[in-house]
Protein backbone atom coordinates (compact mmCIF):
# COMPACT_ATOMS: atom_id res chain seq x y z
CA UNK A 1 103.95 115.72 103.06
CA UNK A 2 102.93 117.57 106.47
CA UNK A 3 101.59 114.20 108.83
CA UNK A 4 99.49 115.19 112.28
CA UNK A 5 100.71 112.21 115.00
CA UNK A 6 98.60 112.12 117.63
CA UNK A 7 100.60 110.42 120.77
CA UNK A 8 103.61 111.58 118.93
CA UNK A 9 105.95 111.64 122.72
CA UNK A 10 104.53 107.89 123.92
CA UNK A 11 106.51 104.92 122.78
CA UNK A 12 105.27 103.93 119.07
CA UNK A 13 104.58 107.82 118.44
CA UNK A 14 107.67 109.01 118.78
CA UNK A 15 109.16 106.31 116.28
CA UNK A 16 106.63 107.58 113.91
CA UNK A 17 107.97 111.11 114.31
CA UNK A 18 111.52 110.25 113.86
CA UNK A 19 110.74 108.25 111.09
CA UNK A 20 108.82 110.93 109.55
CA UNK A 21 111.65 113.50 110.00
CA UNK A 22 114.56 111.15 108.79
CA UNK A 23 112.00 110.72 105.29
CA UNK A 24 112.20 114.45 105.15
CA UNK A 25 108.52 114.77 105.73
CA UNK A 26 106.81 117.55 108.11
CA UNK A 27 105.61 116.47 111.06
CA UNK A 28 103.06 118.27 113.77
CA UNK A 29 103.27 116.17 117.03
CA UNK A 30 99.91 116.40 118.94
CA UNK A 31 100.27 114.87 122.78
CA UNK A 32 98.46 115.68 125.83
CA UNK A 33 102.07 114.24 127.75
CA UNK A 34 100.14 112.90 130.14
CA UNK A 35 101.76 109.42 131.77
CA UNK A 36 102.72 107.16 129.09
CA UNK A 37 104.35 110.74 126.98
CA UNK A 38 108.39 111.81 127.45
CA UNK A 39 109.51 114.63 125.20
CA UNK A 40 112.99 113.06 125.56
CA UNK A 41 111.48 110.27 123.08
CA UNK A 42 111.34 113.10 120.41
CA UNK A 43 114.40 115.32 121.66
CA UNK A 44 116.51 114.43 118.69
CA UNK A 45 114.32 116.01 116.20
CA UNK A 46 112.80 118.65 118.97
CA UNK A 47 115.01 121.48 116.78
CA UNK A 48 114.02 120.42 113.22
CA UNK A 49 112.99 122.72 110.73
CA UNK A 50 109.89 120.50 110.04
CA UNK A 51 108.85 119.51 113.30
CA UNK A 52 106.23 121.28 115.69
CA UNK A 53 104.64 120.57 118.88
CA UNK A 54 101.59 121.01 119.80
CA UNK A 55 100.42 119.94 123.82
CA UNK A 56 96.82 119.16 123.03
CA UNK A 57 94.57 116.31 124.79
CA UNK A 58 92.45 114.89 122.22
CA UNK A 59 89.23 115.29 124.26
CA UNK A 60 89.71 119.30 123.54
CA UNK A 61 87.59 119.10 120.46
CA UNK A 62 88.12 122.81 119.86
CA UNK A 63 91.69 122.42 120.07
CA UNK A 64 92.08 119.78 118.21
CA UNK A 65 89.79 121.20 115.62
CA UNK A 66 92.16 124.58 116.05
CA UNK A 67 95.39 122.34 114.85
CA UNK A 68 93.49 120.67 112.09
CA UNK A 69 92.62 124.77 110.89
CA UNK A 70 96.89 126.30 112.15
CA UNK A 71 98.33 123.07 110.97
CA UNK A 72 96.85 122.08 107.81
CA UNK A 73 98.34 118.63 107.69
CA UNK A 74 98.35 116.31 104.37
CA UNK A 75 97.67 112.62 106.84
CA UNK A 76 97.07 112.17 110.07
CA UNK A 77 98.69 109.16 112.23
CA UNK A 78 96.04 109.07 115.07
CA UNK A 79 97.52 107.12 118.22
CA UNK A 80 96.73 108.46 121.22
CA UNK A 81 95.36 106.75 123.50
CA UNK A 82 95.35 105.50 127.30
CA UNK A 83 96.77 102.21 127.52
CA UNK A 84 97.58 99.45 129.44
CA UNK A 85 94.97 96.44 130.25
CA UNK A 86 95.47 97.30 134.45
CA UNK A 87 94.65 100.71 134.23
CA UNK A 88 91.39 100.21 132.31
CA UNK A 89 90.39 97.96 134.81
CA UNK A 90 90.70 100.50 137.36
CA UNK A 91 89.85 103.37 135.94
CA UNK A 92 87.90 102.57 132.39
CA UNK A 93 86.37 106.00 132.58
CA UNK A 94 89.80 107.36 131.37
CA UNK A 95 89.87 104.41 128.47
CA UNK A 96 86.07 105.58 127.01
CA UNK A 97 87.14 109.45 127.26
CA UNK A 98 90.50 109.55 125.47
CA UNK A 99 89.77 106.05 123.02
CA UNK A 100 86.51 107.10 121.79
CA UNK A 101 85.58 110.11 122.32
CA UNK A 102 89.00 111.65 122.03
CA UNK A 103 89.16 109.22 118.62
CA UNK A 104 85.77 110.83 117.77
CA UNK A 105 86.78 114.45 117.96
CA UNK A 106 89.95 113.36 116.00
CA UNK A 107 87.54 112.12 112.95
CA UNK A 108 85.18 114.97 113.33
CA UNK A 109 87.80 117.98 113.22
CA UNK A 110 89.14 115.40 110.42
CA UNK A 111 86.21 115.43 108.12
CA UNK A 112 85.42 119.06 109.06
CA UNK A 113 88.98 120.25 107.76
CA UNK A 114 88.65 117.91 104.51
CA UNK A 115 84.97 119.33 103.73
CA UNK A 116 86.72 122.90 104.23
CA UNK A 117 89.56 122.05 102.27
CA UNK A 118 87.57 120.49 99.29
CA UNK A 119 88.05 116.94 99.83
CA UNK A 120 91.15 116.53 98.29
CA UNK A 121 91.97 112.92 97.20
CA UNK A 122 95.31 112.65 98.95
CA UNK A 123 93.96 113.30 102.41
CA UNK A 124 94.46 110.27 104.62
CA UNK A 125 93.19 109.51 108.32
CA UNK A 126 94.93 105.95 109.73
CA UNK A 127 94.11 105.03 113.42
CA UNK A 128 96.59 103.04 115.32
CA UNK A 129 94.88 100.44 117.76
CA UNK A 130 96.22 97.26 119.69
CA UNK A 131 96.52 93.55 118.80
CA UNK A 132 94.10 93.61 122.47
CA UNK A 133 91.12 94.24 120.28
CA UNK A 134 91.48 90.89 119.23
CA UNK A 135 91.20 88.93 122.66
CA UNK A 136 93.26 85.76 123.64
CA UNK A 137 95.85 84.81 121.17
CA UNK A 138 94.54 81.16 119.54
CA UNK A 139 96.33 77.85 119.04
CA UNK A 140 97.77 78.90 115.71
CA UNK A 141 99.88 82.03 117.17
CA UNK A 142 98.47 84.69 115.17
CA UNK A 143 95.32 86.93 113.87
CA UNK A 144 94.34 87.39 110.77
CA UNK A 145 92.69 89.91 108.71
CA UNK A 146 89.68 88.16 109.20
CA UNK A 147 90.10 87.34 113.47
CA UNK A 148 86.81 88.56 114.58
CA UNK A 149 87.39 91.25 117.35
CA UNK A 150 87.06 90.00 120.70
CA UNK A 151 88.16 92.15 123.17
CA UNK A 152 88.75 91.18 127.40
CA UNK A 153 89.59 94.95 128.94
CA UNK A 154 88.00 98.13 129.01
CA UNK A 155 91.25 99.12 127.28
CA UNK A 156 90.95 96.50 124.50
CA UNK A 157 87.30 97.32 123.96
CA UNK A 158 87.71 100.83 123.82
């Protein structure tokens, strides 16, 4: 299986990559490596036969639309994102670009490469978020499936 992993050089990503590589799958890494990204996170597996990066900021539709088209992958593991509730608070600009729009782009070069490849059954798109979208954790310690979102940051709402 070929997986796309967007964000694959930020902290969860690059688990997801090396996790991906040790189950002998293919992996294209797509990151921007902007402040939360470190290549070292992915230098073990930077040599692999089935690993490829790919510096792209999701907000590049074209680009990411052009490693959809070079990369043909089988499932993508969308989780790029900005983070971090301070830095949406100062700067939720960055949070609406990357979040959703960059999350848009992702779906639209998505469905454009599964029209174009025929809509095969197998294709999978999973989007990563944050517990955040949830708001303030209750009394009883955890949310459910059925917590109704109710985010308190630009970061958590985007």
């Amino acid at each position: 299986m070929k997986i796309l992993v967007t964000g694959g050089a930020g902290f969860i990503g690059s688990a997801v990559v090396r996790q991906a590589i040790a189950a002998g799958h293919e992996v294209v890494n797509l990151d921007a490596l902007t402040y939360a990204a470190c290549l070292a996170n992915v230098a073990s597996v930077a040599d692999h036969p089935n690993y490829s990066f790919v510096q792209v900021d999701i907000c590049d539709a074209s680009a990411v639309q052009g490693a959809f088209d070079t990369h043909a992958p089988d499932v993508v593991m969308h989780l790029a994102a900005e983070s971090h509730v301070d830095r949406s608070i100062d700067g939720p600009g960055a949070f609406i670009e990357t979040n959703v729009t960059g999350t848009y782009n992702m779906l639209q070069a998505a469905r454009t490469y599964w029209d174009a490849k025929g809509r095969p059954e197998g294709f999978r798109f999973h989007h990563i978020s944050t517990d955040e979208v949830y708001g303030t954790l209750g009394d009883t310690g955890l949310f459910t499936e059925d917590t109704a979102y109710a985010p308190n940051s630009p970061y958590s709402a985007a």
